[in-house]
PDB file of N, CA and C in Angstrom:
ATOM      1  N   UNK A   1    -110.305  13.207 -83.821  1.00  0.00           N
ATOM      2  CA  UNK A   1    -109.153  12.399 -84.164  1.00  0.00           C
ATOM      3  C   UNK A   1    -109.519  11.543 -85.369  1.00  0.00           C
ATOM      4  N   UNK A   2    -108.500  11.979 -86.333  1.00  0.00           N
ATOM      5  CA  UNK A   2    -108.673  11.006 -87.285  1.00  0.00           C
ATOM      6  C   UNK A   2    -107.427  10.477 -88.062  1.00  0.00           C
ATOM      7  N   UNK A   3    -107.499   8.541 -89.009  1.00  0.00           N
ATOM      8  CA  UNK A   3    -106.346   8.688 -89.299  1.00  0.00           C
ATOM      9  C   UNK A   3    -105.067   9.848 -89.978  1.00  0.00           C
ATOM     10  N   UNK A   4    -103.994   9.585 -89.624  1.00  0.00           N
ATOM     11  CA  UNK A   4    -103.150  10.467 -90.088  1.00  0.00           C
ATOM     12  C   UNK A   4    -103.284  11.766 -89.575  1.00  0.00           C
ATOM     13  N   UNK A   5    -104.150  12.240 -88.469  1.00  0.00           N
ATOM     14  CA  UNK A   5    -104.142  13.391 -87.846  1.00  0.00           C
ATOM     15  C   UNK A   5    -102.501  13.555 -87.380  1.00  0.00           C
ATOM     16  N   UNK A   6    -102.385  14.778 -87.163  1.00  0.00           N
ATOM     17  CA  UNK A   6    -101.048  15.104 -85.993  1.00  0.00           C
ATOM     18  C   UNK A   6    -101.078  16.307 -85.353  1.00  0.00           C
ATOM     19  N   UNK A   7    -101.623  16.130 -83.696  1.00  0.00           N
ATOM     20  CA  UNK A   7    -101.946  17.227 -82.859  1.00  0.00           C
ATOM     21  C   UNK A   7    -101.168  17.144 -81.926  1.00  0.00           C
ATOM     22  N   UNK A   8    -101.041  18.458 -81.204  1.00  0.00           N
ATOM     23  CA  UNK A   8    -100.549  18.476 -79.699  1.00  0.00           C
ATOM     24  C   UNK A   8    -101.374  18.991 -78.651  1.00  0.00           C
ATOM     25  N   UNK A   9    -101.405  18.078 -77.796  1.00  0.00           N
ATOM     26  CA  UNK A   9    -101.998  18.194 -76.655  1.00  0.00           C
ATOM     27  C   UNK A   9    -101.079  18.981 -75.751  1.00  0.00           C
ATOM     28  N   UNK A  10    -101.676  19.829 -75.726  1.00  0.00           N
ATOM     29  CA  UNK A  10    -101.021  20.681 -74.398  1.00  0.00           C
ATOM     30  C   UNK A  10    -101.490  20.735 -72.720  1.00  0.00           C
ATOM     31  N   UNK A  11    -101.160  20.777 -71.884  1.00  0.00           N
ATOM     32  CA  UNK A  11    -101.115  20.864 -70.773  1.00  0.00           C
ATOM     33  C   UNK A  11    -100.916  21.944 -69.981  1.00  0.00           C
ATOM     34  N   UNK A  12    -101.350  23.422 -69.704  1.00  0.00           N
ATOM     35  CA  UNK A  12    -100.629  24.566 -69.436  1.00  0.00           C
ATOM     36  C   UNK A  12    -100.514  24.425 -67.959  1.00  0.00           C
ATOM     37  N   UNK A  13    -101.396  23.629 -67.097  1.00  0.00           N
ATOM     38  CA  UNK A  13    -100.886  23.968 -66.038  1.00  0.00           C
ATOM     39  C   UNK A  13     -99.575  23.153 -65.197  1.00  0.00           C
ATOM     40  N   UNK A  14     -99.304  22.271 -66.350  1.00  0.00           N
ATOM     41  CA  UNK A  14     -97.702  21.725 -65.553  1.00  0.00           C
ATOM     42  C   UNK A  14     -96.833  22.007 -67.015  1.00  0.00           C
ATOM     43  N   UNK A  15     -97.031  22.926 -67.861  1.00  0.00           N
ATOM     44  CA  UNK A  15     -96.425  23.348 -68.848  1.00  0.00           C
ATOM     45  C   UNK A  15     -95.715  22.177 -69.463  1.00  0.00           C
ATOM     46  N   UNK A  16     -96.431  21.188 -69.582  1.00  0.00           N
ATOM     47  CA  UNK A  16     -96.454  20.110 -70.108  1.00  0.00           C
ATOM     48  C   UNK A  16     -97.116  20.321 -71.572  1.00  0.00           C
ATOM     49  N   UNK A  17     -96.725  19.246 -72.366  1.00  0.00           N
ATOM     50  CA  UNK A  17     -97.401  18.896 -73.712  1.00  0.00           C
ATOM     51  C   UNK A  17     -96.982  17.223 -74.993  1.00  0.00           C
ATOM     52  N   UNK A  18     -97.976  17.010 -75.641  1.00  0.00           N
ATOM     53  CA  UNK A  18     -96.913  15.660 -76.465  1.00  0.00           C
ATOM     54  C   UNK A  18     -97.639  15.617 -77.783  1.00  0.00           C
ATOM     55  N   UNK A  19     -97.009  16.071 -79.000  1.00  0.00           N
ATOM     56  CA  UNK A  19     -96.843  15.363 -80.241  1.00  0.00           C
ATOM     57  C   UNK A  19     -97.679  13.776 -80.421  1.00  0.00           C
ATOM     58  N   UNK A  20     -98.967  14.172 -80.807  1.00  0.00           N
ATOM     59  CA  UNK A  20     -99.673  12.957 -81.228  1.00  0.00           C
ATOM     60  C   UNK A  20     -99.791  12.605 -82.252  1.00  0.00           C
ATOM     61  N   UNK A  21    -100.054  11.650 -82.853  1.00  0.00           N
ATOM     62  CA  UNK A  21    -100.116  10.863 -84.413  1.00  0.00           C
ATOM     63  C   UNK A  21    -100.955   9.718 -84.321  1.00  0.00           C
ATOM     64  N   UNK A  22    -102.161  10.540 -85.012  1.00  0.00           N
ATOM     65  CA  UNK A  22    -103.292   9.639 -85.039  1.00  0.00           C
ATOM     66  C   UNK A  22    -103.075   8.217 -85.960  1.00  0.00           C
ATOM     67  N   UNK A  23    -103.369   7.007 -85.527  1.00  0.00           N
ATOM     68  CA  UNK A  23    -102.572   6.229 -86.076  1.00  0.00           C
ATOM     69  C   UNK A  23    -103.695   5.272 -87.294  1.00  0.00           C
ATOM     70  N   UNK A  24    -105.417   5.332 -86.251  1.00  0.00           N
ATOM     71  CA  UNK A  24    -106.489   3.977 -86.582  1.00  0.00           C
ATOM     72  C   UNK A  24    -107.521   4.986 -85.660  1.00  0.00           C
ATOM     73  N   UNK A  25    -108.780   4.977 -86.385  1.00  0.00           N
ATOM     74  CA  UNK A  25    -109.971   5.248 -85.657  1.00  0.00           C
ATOM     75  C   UNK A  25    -110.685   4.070 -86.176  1.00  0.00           C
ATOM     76  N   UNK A  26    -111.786   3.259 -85.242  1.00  0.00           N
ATOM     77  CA  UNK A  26    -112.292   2.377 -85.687  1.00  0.00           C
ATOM     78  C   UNK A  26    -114.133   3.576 -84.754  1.00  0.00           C
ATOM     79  N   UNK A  27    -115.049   3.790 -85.400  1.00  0.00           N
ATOM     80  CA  UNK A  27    -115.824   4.526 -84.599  1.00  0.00           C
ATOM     81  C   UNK A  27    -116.508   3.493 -83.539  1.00  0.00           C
ATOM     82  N   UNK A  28    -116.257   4.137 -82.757  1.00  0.00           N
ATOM     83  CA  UNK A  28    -117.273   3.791 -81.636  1.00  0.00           C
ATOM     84  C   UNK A  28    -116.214   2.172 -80.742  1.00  0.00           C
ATOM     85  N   UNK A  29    -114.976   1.880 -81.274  1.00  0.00           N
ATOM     86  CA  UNK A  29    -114.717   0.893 -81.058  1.00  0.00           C
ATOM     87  C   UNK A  29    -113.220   0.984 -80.609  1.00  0.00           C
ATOM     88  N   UNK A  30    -112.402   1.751 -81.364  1.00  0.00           N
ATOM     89  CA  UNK A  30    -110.939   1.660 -81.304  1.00  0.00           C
ATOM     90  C   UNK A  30    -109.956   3.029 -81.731  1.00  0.00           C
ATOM     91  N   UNK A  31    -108.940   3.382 -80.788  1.00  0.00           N
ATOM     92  CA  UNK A  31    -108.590   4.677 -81.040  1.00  0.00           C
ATOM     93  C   UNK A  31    -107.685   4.947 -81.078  1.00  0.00           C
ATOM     94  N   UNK A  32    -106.453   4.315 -81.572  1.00  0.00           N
ATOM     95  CA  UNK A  32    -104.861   3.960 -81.848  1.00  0.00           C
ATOM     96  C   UNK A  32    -103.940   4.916 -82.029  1.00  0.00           C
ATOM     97  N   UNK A  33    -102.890   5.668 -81.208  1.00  0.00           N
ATOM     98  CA  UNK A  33    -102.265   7.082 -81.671  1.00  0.00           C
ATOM     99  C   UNK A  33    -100.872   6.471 -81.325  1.00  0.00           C
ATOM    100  N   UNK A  34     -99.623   7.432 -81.273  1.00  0.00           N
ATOM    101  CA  UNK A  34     -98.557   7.852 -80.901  1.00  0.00           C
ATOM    102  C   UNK A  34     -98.226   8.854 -80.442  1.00  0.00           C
ATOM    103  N   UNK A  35     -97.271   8.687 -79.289  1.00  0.00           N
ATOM    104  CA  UNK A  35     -97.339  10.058 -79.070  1.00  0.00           C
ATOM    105  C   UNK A  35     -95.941   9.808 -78.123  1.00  0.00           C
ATOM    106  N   UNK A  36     -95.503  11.327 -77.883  1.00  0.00           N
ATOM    107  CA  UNK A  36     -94.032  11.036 -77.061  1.00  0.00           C
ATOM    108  C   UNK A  36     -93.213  11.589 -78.183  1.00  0.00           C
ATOM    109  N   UNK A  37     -91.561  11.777 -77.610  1.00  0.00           N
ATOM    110  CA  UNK A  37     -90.668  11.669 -78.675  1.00  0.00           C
ATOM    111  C   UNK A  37     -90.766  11.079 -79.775  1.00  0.00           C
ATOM    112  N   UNK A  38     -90.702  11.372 -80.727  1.00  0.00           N
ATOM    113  CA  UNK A  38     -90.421  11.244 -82.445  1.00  0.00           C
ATOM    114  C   UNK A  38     -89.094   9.815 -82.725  1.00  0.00           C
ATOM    115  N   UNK A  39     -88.654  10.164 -81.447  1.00  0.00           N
ATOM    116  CA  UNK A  39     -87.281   8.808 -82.000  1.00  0.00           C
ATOM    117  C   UNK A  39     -87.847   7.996 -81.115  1.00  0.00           C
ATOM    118  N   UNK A  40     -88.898   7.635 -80.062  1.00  0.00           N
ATOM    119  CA  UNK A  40     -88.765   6.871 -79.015  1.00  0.00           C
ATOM    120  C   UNK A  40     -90.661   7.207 -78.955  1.00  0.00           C
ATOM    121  N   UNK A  41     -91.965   7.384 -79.621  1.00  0.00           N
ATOM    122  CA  UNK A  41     -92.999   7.031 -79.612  1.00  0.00           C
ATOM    123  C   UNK A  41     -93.464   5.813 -78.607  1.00  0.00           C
ATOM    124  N   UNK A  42     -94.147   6.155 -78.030  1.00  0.00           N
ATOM    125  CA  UNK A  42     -95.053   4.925 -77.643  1.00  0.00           C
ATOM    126  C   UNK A  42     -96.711   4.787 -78.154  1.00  0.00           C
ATOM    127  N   UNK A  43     -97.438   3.824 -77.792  1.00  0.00           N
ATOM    128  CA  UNK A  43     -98.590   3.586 -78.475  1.00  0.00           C
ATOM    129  C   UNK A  43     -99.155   3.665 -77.561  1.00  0.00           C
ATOM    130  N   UNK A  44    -100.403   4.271 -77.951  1.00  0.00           N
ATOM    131  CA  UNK A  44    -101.687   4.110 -76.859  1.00  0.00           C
ATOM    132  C   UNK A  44    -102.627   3.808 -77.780  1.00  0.00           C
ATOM    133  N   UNK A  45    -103.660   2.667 -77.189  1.00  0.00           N
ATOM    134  CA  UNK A  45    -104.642   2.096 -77.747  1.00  0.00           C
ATOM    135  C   UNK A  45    -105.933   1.958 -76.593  1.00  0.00           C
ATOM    136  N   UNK A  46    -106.759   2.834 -77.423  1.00  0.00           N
ATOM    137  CA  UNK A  46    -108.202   2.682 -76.441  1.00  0.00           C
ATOM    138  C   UNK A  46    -109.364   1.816 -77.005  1.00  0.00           C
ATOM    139  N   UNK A  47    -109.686   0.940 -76.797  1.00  0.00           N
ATOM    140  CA  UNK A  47    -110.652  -0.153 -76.641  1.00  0.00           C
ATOM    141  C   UNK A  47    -111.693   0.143 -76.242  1.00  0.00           C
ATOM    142  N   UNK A  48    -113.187   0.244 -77.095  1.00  0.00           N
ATOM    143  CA  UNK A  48    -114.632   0.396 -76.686  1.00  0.00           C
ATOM    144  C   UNK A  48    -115.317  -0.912 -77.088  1.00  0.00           C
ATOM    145  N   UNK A  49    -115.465  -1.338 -75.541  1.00  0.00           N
ATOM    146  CA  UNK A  49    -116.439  -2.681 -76.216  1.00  0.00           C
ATOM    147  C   UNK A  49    -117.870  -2.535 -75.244  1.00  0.00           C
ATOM    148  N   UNK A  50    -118.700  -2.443 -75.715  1.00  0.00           N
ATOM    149  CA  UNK A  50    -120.236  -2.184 -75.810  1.00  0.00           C
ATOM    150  C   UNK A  50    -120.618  -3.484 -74.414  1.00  0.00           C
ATOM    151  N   UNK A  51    -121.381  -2.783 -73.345  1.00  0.00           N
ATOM    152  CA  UNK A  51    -121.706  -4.297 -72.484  1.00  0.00           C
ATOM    153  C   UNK A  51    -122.961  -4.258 -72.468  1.00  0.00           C
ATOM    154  N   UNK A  52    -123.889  -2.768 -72.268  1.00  0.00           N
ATOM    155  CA  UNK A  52    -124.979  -2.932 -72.298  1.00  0.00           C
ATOM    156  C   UNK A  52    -125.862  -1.532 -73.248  1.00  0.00           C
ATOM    157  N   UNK A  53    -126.790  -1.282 -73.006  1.00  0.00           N
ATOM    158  CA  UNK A  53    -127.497  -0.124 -74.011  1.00  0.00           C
ATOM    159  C   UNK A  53    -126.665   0.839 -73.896  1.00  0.00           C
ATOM    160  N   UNK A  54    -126.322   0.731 -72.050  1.00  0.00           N
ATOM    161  CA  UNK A  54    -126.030   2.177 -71.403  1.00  0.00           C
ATOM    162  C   UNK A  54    -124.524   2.390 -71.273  1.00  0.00           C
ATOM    163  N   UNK A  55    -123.794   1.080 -71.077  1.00  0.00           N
ATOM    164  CA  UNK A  55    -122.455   0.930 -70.884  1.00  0.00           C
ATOM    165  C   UNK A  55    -121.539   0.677 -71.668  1.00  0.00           C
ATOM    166  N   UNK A  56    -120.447   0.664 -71.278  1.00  0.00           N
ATOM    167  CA  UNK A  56    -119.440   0.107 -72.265  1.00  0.00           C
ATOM    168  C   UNK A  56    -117.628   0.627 -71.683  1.00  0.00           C
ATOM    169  N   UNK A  57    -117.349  -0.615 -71.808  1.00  0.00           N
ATOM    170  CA  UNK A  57    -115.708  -0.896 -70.903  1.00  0.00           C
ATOM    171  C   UNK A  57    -114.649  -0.219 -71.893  1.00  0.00           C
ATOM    172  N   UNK A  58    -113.773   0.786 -71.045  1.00  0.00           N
ATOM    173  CA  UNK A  58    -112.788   1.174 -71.783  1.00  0.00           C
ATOM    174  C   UNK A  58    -111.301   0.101 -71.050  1.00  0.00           C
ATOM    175  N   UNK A  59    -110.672  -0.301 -72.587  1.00  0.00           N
ATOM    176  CA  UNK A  59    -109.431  -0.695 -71.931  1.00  0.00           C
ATOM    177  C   UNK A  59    -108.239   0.308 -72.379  1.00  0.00           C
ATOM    178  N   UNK A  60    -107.553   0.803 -71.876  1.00  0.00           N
ATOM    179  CA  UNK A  60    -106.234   1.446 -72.820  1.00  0.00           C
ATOM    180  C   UNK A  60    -104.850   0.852 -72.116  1.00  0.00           C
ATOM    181  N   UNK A  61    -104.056   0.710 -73.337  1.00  0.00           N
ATOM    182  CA  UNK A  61    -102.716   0.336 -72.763  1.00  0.00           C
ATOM    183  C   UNK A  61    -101.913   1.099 -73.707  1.00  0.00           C
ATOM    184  N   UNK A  62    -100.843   0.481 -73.142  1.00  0.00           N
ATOM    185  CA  UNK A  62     -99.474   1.792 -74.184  1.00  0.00           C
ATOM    186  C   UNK A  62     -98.491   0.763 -74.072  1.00  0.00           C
ATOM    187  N   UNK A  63     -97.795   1.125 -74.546  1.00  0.00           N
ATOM    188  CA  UNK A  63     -96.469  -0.061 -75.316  1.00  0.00           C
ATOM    189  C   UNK A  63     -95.591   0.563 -76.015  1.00  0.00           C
ATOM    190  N   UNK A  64     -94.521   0.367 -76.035  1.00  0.00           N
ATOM    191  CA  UNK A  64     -93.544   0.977 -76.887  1.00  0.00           C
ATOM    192  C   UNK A  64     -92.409   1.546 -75.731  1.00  0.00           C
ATOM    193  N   UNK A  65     -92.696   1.842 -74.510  1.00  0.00           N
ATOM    194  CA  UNK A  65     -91.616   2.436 -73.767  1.00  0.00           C
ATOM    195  C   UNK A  65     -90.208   1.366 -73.685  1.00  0.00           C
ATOM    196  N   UNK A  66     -88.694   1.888 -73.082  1.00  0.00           N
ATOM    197  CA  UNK A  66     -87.889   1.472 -73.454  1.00  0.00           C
ATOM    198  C   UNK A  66     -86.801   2.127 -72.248  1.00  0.00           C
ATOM    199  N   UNK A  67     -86.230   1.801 -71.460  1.00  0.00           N
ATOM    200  CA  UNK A  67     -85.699   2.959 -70.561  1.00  0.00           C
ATOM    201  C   UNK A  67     -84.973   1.519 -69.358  1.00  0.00           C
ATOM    202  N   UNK A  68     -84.179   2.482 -68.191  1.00  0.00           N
ATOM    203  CA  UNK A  68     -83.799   1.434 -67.398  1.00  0.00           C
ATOM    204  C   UNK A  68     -85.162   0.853 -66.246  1.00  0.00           C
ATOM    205  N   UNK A  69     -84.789  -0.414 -65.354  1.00  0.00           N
ATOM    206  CA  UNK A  69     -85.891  -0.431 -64.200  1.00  0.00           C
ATOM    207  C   UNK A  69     -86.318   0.504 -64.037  1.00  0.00           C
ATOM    208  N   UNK A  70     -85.820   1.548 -62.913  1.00  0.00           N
ATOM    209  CA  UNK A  70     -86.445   2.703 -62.370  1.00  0.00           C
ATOM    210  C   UNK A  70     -86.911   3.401 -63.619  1.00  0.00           C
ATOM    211  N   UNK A  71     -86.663   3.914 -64.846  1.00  0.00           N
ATOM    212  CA  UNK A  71     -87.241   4.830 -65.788  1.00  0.00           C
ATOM    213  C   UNK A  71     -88.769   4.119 -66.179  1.00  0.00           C
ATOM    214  N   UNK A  72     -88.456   2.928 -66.085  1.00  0.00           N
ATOM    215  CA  UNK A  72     -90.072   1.867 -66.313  1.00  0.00           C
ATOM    216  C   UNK A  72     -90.863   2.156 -65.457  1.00  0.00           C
ATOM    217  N   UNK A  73     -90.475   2.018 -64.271  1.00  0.00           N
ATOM    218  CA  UNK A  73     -91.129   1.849 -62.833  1.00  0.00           C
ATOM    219  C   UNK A  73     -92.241   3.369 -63.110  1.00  0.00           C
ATOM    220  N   UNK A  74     -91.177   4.633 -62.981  1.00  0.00           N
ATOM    221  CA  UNK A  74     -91.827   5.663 -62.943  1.00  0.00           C
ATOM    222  C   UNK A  74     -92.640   5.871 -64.192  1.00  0.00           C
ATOM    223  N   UNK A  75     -92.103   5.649 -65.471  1.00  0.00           N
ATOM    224  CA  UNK A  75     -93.255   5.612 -66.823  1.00  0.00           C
ATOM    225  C   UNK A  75     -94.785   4.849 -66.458  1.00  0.00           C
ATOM    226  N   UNK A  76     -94.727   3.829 -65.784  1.00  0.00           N
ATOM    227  CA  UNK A  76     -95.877   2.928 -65.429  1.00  0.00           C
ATOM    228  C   UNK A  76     -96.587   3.677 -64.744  1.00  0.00           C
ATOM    229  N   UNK A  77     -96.018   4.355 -63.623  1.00  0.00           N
ATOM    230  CA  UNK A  77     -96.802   5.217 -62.455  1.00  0.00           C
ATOM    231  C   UNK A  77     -97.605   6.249 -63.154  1.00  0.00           C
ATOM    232  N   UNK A  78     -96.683   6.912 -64.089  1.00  0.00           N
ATOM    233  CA  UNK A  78     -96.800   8.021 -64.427  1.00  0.00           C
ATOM    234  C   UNK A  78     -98.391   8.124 -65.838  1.00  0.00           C
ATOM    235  N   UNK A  79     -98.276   6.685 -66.142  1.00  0.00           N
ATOM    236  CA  UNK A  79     -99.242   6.937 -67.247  1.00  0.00           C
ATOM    237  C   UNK A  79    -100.303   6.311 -67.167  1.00  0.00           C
ATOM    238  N   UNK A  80    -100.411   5.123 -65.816  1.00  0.00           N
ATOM    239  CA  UNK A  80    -101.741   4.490 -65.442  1.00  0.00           C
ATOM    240  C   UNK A  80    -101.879   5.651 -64.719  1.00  0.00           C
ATOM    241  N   UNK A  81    -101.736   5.970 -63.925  1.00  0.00           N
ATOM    242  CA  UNK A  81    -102.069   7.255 -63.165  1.00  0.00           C
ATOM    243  C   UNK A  81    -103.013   8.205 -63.585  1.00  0.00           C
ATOM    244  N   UNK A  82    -102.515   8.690 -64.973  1.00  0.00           N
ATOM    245  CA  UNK A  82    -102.834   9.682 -65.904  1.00  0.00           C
ATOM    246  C   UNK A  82    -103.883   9.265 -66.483  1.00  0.00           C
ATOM    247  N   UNK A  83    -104.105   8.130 -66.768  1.00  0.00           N
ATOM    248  CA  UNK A  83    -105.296   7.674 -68.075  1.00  0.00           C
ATOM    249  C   UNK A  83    -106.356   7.468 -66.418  1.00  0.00           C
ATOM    250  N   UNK A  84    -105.967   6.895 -65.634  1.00  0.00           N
ATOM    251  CA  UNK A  84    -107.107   6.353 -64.447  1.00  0.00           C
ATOM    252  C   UNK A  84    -107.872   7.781 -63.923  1.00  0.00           C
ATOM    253  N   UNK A  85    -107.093   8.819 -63.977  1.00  0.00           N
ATOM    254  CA  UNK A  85    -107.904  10.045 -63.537  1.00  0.00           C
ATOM    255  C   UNK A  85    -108.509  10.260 -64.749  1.00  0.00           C
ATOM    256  N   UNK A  86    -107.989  10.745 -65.888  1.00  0.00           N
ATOM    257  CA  UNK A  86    -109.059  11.047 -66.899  1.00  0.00           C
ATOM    258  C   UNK A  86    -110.069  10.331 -67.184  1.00  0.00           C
ATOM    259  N   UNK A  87    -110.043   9.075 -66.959  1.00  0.00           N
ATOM    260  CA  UNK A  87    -111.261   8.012 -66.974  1.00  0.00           C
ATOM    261  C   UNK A  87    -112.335   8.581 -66.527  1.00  0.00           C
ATOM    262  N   UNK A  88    -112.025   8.607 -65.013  1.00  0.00           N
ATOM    263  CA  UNK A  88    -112.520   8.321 -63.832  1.00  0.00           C
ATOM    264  C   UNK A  88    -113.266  10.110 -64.454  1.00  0.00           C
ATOM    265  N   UNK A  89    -112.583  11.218 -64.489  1.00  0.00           N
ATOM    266  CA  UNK A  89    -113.331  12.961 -64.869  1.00  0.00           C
ATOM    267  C   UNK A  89    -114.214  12.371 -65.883  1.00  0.00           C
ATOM    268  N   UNK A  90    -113.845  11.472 -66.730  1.00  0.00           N
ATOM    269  CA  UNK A  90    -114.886  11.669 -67.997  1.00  0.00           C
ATOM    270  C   UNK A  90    -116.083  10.990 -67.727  1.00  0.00           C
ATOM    271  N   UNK A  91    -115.979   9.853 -66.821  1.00  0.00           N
ATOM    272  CA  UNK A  91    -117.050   8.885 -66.474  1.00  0.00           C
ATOM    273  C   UNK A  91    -118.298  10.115 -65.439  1.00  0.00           C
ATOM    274  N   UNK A  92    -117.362  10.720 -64.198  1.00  0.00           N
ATOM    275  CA  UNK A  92    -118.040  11.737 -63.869  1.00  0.00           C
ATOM    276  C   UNK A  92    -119.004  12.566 -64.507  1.00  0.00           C
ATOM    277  N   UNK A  93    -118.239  13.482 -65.618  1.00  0.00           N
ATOM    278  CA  UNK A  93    -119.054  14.432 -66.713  1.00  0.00           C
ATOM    279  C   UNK A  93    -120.340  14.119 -67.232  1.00  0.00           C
ATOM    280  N   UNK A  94    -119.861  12.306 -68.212  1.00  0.00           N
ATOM    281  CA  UNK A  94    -121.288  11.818 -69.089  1.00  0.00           C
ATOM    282  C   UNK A  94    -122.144  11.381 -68.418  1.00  0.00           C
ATOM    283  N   UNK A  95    -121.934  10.713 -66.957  1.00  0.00           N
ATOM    284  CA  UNK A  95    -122.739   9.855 -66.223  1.00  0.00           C
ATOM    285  C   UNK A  95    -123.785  10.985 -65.120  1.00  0.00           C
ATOM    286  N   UNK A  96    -122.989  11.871 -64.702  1.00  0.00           N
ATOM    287  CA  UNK A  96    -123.533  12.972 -63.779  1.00  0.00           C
ATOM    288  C   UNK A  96    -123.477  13.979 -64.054  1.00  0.00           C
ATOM    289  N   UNK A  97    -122.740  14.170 -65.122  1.00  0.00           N
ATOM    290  CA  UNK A  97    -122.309  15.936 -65.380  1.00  0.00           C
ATOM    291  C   UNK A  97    -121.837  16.840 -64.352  1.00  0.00           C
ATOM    292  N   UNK A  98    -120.924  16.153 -63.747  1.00  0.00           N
ATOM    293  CA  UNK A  98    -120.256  16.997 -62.830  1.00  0.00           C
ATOM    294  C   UNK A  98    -118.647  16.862 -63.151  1.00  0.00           C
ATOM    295  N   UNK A  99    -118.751  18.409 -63.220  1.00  0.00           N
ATOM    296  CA  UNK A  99    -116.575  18.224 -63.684  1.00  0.00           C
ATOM    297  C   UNK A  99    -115.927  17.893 -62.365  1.00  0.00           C
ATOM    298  N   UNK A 100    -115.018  17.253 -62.274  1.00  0.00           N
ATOM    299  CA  UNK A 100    -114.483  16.823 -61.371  1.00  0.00           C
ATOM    300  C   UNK A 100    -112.972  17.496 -61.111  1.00  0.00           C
ATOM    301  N   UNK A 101    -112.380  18.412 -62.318  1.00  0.00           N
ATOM    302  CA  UNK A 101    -111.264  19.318 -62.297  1.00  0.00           C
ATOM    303  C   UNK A 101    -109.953  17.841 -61.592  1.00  0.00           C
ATOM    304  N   UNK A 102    -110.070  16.816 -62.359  1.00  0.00           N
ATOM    305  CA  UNK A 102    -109.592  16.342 -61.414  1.00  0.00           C
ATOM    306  C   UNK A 102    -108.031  16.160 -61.861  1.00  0.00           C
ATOM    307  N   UNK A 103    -107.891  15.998 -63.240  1.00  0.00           N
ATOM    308  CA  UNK A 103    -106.489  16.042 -63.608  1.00  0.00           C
ATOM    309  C   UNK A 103    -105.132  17.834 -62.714  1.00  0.00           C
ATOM    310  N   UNK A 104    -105.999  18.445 -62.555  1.00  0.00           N
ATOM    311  CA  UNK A 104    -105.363  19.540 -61.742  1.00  0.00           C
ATOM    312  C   UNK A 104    -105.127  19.261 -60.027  1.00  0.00           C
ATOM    313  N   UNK A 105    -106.024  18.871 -59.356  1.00  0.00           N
ATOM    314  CA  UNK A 105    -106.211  18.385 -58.356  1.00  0.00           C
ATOM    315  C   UNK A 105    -105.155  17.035 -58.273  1.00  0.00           C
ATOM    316  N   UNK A 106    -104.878  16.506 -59.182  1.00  0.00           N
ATOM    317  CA  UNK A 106    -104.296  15.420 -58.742  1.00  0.00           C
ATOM    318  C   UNK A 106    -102.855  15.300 -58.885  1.00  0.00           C
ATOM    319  N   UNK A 107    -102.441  16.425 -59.430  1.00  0.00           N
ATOM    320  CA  UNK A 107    -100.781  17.154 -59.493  1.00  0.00           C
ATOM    321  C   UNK A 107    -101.002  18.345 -59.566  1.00  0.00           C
ATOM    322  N   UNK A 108    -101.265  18.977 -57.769  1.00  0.00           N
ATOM    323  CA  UNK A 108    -101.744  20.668 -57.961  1.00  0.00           C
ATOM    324  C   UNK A 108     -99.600  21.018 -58.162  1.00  0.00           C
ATOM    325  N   UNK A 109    -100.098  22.615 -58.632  1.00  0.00           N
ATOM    326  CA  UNK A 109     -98.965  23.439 -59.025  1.00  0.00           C
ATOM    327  C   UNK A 109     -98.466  23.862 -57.363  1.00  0.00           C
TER     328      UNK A 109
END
């Protein structure tokens, strides 16, 4: 990912996918995109801040959504959800090296 990139992430097993737009790479520190509808984008921003040799805290949030209560309610579910499992597979992988398959597992088909 780099600025001004524009990729799509695809998803084949919920035949899912989203239009990204790399927005800010800061290395090792900050990772700023768009992604979603073209008229209605939201932001995701990932945060690397360094705690120890070995560690280091990811924050990500997103911003930009726009919809009624319930369309919020479920956007919230739907995308802490999403970033907390991929966390959680990637922390698995670097820390133990064990795939955890977990984004499939966690909305089987």
């Amino acid at each position: 990912m780099e600025p001004g990139a524009e990729l799509r992430w695809e998803w084949e097993t919920y035949g899912a996918s989203a239009d990204v737009r790399v927005k800010e790479v800061e290395q090792n520190r900050l990772i700023r995109f768009e992604w979603g509808n073209y008229a209605q984008p939201t932001t995701v921003e990932l945060k690397f801040t360094p705690r120890s040799a070995n560690a280091t805290f990811v924050e990500v949030t997103e911003t930009g959504f726009t919809g009624t209560g319930d369309e919020t309610l479920q956007w919230v579910n739907d995308t802490v959800g999403g970033f907390s499992t991929a966390l959680c597979a990637m922390k698995a992988l670097l820390e133990h090296g064990i795939e955890l398959n977990a984004v499939p597992d966690h909305h089987p088909v």
